[in-house]
PDB file of N, CA and C in Angstrom:
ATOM      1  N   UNK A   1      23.215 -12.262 -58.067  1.00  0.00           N
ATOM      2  CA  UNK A   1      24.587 -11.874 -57.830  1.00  0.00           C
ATOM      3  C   UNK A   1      24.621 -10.407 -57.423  1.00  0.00           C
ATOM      4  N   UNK A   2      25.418 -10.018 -56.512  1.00  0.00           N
ATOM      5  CA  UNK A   2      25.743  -8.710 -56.073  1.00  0.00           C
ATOM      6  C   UNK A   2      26.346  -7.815 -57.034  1.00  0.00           C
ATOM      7  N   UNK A   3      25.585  -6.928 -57.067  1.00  0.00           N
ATOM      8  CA  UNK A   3      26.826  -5.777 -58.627  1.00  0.00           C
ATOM      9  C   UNK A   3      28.541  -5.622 -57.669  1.00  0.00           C
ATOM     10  N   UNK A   4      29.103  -5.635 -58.591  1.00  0.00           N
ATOM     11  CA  UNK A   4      30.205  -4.717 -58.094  1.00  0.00           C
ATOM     12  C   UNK A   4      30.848  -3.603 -57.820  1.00  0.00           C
ATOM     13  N   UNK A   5      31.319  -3.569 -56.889  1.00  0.00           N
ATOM     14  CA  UNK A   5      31.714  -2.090 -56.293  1.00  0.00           C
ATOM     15  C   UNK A   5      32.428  -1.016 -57.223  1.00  0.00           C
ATOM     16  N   UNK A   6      31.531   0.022 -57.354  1.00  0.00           N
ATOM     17  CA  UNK A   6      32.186   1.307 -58.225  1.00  0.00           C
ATOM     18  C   UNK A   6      33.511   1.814 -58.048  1.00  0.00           C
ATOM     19  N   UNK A   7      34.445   1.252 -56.729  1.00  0.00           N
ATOM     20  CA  UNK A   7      35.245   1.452 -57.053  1.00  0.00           C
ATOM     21  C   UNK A   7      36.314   0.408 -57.534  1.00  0.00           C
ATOM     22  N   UNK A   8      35.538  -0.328 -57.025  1.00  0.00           N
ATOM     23  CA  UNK A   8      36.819  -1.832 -58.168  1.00  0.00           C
ATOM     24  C   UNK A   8      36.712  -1.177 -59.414  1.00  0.00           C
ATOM     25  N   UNK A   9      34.951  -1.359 -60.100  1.00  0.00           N
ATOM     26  CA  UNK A   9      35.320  -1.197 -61.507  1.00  0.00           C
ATOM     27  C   UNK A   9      36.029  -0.237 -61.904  1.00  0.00           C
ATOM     28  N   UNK A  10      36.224   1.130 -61.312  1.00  0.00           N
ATOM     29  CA  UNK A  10      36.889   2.495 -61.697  1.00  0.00           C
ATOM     30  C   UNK A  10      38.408   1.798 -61.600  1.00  0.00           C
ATOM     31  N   UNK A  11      38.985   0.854 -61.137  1.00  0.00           N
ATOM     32  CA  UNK A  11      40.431   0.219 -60.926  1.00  0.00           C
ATOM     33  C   UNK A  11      40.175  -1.262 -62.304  1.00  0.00           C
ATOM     34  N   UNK A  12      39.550  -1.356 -62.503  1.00  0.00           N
ATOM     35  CA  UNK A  12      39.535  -2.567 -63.288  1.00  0.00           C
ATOM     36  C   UNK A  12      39.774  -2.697 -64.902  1.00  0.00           C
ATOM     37  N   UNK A  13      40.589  -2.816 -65.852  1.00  0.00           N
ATOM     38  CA  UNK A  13      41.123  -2.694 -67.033  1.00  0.00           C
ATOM     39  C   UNK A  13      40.766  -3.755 -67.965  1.00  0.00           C
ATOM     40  N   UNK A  14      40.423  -3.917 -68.943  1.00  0.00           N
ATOM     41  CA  UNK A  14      40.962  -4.691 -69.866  1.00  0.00           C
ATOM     42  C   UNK A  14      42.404  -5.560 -69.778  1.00  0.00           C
ATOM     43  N   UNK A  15      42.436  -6.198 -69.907  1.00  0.00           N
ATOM     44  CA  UNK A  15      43.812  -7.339 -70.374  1.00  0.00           C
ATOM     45  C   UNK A  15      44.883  -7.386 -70.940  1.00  0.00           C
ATOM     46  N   UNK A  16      43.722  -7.170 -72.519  1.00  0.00           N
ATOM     47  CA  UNK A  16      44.364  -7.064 -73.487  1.00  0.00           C
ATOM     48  C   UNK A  16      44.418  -5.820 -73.683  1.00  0.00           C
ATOM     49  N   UNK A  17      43.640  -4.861 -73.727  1.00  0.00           N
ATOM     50  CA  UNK A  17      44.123  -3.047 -74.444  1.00  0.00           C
ATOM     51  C   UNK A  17      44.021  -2.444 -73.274  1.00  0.00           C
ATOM     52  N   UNK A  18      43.634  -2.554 -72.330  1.00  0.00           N
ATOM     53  CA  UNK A  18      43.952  -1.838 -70.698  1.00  0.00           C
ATOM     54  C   UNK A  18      42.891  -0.846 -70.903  1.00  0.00           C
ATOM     55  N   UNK A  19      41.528  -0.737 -71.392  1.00  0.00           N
ATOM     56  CA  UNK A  19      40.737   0.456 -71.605  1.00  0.00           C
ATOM     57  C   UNK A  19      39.488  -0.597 -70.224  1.00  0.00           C
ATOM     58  N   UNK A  20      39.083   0.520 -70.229  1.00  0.00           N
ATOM     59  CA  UNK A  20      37.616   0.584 -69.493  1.00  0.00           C
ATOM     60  C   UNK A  20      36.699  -1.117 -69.861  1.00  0.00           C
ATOM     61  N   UNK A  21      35.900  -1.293 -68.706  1.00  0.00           N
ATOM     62  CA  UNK A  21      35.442  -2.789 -68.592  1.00  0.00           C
ATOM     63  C   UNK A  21      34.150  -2.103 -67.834  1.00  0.00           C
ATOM     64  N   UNK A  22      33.162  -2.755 -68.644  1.00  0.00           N
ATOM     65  CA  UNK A  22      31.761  -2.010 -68.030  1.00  0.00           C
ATOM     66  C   UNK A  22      30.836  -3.411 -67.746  1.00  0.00           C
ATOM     67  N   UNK A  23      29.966  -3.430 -66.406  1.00  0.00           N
ATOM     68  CA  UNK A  23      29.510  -4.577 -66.246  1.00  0.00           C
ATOM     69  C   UNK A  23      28.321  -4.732 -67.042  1.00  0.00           C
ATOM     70  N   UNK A  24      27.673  -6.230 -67.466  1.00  0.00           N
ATOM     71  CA  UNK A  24      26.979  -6.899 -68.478  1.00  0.00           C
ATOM     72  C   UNK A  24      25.159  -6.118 -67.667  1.00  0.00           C
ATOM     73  N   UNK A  25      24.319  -6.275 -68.112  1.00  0.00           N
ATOM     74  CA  UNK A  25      23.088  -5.830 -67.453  1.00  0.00           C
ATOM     75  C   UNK A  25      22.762  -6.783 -66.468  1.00  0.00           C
ATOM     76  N   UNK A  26      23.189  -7.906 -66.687  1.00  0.00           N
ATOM     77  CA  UNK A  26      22.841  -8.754 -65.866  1.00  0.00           C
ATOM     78  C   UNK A  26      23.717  -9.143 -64.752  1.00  0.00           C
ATOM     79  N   UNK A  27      24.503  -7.951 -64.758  1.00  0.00           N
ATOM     80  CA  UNK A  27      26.232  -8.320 -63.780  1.00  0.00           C
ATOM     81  C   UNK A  27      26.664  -9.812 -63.630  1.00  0.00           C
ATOM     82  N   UNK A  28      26.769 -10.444 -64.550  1.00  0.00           N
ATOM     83  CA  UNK A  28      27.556 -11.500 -64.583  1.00  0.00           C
ATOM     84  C   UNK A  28      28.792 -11.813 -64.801  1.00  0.00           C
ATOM     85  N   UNK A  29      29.189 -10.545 -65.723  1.00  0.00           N
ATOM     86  CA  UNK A  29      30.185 -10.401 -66.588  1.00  0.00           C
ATOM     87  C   UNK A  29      30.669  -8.440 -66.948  1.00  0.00           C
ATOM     88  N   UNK A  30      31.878  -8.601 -67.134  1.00  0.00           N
ATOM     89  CA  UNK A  30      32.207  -7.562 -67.779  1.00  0.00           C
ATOM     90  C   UNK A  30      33.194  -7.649 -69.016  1.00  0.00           C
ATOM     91  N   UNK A  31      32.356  -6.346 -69.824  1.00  0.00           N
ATOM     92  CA  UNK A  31      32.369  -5.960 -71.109  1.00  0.00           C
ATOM     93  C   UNK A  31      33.657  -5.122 -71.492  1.00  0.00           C
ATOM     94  N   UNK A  32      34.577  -5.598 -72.344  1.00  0.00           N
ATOM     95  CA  UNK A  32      34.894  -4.856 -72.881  1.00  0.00           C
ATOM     96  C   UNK A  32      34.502  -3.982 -73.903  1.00  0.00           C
ATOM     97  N   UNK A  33      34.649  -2.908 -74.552  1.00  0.00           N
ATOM     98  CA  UNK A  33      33.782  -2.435 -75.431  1.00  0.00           C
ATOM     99  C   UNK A  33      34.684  -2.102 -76.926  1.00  0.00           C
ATOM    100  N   UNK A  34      36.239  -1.901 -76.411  1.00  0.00           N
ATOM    101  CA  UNK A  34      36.955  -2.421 -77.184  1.00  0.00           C
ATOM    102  C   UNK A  34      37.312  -3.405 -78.317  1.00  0.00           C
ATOM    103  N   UNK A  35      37.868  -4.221 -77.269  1.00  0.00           N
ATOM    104  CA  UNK A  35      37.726  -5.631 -77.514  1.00  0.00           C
ATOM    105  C   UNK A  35      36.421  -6.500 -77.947  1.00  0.00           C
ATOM    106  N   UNK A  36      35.477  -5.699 -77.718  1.00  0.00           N
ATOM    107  CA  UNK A  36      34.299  -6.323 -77.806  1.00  0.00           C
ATOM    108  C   UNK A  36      34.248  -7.702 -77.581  1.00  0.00           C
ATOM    109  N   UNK A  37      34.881  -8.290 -76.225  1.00  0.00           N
ATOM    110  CA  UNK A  37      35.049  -9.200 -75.071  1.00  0.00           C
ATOM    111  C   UNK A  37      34.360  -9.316 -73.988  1.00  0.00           C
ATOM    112  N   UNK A  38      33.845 -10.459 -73.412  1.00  0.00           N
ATOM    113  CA  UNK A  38      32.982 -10.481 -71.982  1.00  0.00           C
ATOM    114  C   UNK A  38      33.933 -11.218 -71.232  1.00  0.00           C
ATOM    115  N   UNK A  39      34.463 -10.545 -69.952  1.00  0.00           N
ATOM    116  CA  UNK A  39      34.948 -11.312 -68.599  1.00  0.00           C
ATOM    117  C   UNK A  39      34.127 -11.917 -67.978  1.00  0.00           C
ATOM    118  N   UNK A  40      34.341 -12.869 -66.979  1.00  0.00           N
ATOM    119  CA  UNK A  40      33.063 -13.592 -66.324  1.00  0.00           C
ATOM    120  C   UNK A  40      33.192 -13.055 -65.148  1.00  0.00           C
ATOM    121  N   UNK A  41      32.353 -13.144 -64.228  1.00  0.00           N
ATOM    122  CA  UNK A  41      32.458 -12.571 -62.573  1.00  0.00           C
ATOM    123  C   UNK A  41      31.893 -13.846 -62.276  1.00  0.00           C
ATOM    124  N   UNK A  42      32.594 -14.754 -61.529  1.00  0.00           N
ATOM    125  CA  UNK A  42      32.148 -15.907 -60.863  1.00  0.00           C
ATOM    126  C   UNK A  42      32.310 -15.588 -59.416  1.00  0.00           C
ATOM    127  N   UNK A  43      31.249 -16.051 -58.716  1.00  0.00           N
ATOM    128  CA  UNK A  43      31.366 -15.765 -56.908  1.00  0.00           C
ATOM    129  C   UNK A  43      31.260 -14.254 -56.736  1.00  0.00           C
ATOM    130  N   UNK A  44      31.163 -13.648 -57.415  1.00  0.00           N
ATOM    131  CA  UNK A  44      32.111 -12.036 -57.184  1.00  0.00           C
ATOM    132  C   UNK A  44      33.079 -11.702 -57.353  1.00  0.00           C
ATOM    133  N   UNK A  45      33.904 -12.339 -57.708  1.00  0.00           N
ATOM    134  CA  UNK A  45      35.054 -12.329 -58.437  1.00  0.00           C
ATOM    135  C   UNK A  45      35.266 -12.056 -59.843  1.00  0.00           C
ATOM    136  N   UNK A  46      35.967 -11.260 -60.887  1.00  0.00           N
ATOM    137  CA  UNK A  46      36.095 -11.116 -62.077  1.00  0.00           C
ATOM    138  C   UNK A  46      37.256 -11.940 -62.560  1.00  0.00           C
ATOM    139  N   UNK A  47      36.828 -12.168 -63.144  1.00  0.00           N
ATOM    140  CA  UNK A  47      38.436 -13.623 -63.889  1.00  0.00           C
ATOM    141  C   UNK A  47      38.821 -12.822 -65.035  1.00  0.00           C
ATOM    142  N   UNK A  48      39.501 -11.634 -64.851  1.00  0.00           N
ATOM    143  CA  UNK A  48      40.289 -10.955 -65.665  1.00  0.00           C
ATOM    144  C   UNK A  48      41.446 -11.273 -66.623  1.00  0.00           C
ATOM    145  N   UNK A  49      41.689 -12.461 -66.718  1.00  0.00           N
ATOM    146  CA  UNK A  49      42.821 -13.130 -67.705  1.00  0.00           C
ATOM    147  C   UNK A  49      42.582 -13.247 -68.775  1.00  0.00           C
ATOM    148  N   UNK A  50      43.257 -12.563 -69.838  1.00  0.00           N
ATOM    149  CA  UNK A  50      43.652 -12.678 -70.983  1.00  0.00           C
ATOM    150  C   UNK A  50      41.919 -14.071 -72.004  1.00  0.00           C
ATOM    151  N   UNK A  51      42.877 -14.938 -71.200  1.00  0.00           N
ATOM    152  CA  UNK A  51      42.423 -16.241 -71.768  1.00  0.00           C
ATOM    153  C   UNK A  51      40.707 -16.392 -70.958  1.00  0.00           C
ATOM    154  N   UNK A  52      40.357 -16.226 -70.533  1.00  0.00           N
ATOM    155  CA  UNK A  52      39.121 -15.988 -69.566  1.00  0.00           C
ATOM    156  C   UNK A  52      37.903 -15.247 -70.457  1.00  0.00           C
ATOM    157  N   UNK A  53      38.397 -14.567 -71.222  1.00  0.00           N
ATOM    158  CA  UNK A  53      37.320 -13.608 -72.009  1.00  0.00           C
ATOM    159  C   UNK A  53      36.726 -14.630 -72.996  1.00  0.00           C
ATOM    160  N   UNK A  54      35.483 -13.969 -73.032  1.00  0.00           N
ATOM    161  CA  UNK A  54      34.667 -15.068 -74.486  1.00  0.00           C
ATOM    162  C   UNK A  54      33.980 -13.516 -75.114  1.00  0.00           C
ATOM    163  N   UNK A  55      34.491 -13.627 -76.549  1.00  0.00           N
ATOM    164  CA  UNK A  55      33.712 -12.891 -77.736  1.00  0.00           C
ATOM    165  C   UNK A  55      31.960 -12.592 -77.172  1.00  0.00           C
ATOM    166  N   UNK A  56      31.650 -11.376 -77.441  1.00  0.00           N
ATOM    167  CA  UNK A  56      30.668 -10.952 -77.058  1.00  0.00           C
ATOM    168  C   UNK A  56      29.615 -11.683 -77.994  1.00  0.00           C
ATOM    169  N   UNK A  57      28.248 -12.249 -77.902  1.00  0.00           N
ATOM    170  CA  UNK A  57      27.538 -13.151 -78.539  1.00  0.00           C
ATOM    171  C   UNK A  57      27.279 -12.502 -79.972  1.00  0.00           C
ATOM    172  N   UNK A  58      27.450 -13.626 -80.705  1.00  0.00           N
ATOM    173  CA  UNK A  58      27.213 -13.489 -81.924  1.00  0.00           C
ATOM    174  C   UNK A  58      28.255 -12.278 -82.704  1.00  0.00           C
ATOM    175  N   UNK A  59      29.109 -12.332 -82.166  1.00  0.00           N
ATOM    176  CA  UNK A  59      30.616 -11.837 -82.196  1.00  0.00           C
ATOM    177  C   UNK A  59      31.712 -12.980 -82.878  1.00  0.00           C
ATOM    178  N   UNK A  60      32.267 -13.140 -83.843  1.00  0.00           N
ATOM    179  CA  UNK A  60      33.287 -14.140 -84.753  1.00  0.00           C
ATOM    180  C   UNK A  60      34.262 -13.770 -83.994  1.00  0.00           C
ATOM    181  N   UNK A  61      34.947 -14.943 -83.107  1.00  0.00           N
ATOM    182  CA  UNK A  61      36.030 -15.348 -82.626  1.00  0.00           C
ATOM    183  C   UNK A  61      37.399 -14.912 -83.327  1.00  0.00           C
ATOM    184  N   UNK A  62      37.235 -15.016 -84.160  1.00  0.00           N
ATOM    185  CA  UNK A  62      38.479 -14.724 -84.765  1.00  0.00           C
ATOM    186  C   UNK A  62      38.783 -12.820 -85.301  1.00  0.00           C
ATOM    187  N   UNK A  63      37.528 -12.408 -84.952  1.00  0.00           N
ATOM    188  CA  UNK A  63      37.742 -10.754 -85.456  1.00  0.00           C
ATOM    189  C   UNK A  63      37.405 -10.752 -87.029  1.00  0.00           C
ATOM    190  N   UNK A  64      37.762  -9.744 -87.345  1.00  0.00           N
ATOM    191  CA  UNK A  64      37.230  -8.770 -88.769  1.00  0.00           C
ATOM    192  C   UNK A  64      38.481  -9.558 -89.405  1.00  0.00           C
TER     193      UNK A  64
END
């Protein structure tokens, strides 16, 4: 997969708390660090919705 462009990500937010989204090492995905949330990047595309995020691994779904 192609990384994404430094300047999308410098435009690209969180969802839910609107903070910074940093891509996964493997650019598949981006991280919230917040939220401690992963977005997916399918095609090159980021599926930024709310509902789209999955808990970072080995991360409890439900929070603290």
């Amino acid at each position: 997969m192609a990384s994404l462009e430094s300047w999308l990500l410098d435009i690209l937010a969180c969802p839910r708390c609107h903070g910074k989204v940093e891509p996964t090492p493997e650019q598949d995905g981006l991280v919230c660090p917040s939220c401690r949330v992963v977005y997916p990047v399918e095609d090159g595309i980021p599926q930024m919705l709310p509902d789209a995020g999955k808990p970072l691994s080995g991360e409890d779904p439900a929070g603290p």
